[in-house]
Protein backbone atom coordinates (compact mmCIF):
# COMPACT_ATOMS: atom_id res chain seq x y z
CA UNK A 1 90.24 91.11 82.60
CA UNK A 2 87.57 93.46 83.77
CA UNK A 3 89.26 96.31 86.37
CA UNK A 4 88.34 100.05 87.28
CA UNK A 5 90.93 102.73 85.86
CA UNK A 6 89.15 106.15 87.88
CA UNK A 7 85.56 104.98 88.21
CA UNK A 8 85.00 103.46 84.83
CA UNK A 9 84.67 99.65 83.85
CA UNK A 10 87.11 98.33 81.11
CA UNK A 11 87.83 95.33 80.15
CA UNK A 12 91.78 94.41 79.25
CA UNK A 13 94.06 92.01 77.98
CA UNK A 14 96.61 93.41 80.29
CA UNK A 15 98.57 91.56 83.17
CA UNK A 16 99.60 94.77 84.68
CA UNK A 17 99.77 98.15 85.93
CA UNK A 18 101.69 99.35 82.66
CA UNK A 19 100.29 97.50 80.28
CA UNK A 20 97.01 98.80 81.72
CA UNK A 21 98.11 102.39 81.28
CA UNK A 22 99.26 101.59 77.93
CA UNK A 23 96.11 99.97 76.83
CA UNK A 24 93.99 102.31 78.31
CA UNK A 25 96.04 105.02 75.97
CA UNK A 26 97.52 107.10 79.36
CA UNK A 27 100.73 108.72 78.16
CA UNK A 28 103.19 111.02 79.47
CA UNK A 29 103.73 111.21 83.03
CA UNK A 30 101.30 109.91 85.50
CA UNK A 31 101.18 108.83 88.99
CA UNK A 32 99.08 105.51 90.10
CA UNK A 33 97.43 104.15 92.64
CA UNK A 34 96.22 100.29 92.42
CA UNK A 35 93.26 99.53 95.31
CA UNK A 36 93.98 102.52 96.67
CA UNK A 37 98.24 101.63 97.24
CA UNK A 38 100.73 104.55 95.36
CA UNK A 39 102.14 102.31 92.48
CA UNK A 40 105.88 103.78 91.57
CA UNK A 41 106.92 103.82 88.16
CA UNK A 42 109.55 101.36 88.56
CA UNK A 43 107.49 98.82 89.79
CA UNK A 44 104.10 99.52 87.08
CA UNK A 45 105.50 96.59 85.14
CA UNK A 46 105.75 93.71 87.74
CA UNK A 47 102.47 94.72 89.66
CA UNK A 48 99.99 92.59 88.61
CA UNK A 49 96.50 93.30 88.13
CA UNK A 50 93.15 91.21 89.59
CA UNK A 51 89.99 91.04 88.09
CA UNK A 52 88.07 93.98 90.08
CA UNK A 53 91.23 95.89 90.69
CA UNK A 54 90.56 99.48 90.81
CA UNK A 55 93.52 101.77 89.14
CA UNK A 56 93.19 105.21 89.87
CA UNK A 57 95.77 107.50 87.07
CA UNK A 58 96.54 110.77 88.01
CA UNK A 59 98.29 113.25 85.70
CA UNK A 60 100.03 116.54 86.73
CA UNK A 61 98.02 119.80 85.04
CA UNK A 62 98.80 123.17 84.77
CA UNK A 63 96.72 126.38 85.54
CA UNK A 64 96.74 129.86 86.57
């Protein structure tokens, strides 16, 4: 299935949002957005992906 994780093509055998993440090698903790709707982490395994989907992956950083 081809979809957009932030701005770049890939093409995955994944069904959905977490196998997506897990696929795409996103660890740790992360927040998601699929076509632009927040994604919880409860629900990453049961929402499905669509070919063209665009899955934005957000993860927290530190600075100073």
């Amino acid at each position: 299935m081809n979809i957009t994780i932030n701005g770049t093509p890939h093409d995955l055998i994944a069904t959905n949002v977490e196998g997506a993440l897990s696929e795409a090698g996103f660890t740790g903790k992360v927040a998601t957005a699929l076509n632009g709707a927040f994604v919880p982490k409860g629900l990453r395994a049961t929402t499905p992906l669509t070919e063209g989907a665009a899955l934005e992956v957000l993860a927290p950083m530190q600075g100073g």
